[in-house]
C-alpha atoms as a PDB file:
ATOM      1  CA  UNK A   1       0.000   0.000   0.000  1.00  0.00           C
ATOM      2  CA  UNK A   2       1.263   3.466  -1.185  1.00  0.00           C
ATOM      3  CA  UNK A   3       1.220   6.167   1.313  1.00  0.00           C
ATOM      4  CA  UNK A   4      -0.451   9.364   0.204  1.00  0.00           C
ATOM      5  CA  UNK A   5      -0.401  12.997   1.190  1.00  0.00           C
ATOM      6  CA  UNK A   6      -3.600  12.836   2.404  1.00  0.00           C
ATOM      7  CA  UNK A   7      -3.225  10.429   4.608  1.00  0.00           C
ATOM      8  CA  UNK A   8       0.140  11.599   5.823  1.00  0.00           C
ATOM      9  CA  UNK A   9      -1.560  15.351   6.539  1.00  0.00           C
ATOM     10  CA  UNK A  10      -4.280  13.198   8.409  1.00  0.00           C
ATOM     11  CA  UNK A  11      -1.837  11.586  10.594  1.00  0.00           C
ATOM     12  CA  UNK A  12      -0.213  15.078  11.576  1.00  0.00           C
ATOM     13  CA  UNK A  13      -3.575  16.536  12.540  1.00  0.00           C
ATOM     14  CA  UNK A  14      -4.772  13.232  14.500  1.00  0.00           C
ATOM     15  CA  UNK A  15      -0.856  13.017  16.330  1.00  0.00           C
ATOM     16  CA  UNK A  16      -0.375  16.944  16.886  1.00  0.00           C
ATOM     17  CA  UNK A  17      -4.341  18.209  16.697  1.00  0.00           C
ATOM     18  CA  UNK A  18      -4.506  20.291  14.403  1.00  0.00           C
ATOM     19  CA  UNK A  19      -7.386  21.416  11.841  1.00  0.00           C
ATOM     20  CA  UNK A  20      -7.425  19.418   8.600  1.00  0.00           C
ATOM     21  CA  UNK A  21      -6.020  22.672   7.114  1.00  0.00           C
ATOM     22  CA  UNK A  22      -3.266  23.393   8.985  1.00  0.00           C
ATOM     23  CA  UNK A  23      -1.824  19.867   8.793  1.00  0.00           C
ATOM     24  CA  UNK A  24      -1.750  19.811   5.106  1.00  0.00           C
ATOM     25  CA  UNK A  25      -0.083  23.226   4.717  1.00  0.00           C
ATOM     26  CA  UNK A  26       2.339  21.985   7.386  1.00  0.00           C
ATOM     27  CA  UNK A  27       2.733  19.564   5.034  1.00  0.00           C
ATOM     28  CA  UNK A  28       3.190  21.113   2.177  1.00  0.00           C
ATOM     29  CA  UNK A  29       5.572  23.780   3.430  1.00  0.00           C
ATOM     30  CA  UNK A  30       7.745  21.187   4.645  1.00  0.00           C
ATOM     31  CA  UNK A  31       7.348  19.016   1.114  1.00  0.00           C
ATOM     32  CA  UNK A  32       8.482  22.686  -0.297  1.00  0.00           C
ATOM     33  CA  UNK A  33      11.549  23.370   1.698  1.00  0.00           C
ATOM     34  CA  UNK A  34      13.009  19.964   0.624  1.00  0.00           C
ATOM     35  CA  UNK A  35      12.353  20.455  -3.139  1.00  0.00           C
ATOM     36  CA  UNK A  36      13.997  23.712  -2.882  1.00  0.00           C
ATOM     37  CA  UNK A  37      17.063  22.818  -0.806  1.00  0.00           C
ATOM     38  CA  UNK A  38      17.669  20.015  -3.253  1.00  0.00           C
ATOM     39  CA  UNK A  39      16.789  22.056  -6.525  1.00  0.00           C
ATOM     40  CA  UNK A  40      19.676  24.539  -5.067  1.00  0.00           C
ATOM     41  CA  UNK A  41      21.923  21.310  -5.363  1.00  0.00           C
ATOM     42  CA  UNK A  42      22.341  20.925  -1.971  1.00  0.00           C
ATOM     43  CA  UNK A  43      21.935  17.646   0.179  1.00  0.00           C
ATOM     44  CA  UNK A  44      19.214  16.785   2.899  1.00  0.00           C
ATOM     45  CA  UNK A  45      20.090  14.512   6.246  1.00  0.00           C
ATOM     46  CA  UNK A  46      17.324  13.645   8.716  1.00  0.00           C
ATOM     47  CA  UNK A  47      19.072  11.832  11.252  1.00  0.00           C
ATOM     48  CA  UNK A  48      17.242   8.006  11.836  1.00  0.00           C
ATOM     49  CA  UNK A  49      15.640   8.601   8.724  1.00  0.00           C
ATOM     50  CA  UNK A  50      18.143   8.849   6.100  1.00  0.00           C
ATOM     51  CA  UNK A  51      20.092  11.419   3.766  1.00  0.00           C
ATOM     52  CA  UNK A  52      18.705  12.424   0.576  1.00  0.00           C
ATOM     53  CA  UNK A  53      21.826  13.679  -2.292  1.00  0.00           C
ATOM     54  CA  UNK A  54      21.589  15.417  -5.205  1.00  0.00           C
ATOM     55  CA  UNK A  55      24.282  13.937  -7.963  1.00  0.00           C
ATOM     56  CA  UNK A  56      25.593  14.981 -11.247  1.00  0.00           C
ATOM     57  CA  UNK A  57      25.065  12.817 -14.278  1.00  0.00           C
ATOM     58  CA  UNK A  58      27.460  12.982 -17.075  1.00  0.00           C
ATOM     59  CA  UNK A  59      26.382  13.246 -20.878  1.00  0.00           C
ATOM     60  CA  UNK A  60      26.460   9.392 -21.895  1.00  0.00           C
ATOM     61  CA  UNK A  61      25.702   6.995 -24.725  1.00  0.00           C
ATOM     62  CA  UNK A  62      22.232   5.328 -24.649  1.00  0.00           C
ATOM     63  CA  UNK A  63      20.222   3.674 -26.956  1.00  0.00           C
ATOM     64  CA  UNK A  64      16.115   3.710 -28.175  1.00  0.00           C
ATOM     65  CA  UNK A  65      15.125   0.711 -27.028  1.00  0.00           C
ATOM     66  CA  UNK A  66      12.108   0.667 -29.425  1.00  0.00           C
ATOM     67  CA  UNK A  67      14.139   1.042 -32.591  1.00  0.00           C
ATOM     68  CA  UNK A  68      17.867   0.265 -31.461  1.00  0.00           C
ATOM     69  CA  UNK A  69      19.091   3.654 -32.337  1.00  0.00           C
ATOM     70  CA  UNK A  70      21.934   5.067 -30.615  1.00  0.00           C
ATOM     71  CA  UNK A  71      21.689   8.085 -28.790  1.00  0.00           C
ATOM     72  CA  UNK A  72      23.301  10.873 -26.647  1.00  0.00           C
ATOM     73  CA  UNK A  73      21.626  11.434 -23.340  1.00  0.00           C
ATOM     74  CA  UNK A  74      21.850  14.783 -21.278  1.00  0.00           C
ATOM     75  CA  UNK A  75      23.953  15.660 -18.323  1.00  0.00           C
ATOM     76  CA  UNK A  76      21.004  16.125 -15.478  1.00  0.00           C
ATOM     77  CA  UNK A  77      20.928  15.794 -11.429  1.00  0.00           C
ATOM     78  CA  UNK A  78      19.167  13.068  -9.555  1.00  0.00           C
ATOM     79  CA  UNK A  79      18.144  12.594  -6.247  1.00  0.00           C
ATOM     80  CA  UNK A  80      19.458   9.202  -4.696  1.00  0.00           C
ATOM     81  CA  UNK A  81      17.953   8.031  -0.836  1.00  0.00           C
ATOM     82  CA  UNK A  82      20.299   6.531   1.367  1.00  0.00           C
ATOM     83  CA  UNK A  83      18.598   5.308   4.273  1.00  0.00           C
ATOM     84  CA  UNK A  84      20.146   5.634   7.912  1.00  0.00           C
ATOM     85  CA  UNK A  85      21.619   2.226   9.694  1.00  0.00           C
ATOM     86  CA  UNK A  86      18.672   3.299  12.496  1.00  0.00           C
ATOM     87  CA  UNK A  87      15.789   3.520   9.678  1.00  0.00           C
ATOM     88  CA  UNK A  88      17.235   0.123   8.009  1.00  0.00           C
ATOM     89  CA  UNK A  89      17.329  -1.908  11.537  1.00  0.00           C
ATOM     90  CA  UNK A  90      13.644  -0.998  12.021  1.00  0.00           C
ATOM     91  CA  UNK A  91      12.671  -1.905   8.386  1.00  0.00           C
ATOM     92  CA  UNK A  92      14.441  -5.267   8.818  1.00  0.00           C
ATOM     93  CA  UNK A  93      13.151  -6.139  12.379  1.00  0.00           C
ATOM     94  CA  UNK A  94       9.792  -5.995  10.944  1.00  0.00           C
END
């Protein structure tokens, strides 16, 4: 089972009572300050939760898998997750 928004804005306004409102723009604000930390290129650690970093891909060869063609691919940034030793216990012990 997936884990929405909505039911992770529910969840902050059952655990810290707050209106429906308030949790989901709690929510949201904190969704926003992560996107724009890591569109500035920089890196994100919650301790016990994990570390989220922003990497450099280099231009590389790739290929069209529906014809075969060769191709050139872009440089671009992705985010990778590393997940803390603390966060990977728990997931394991369960």
């Amino acid at each position: 089972m997936t884990l929405t928004k909505a039911q992770i804005a529910d969840t902050i306004q059952k655990q810290l009572k707050l209106s429906g409102t308030e949790s989901y723009e709690l929510m949201e604000d904190l969704l926003e300050i992560i996107k724009q930390t890591l569109a500035s290129g920089e890196d994100i650690m919650i301790s016990g939760f994990g570390k989220f970093c922003v990497k450099e891909k280099k231009v590389r060869r790739g290929r069209n898998p529906a014809t075969g063609e060769d191709l050139m691919l872009d440089a671009r940034r992705v985010i990778i997750f590393r997940c803390s030793g603390e966060l990977r216990d728990k997931i394991n012990r369960e």
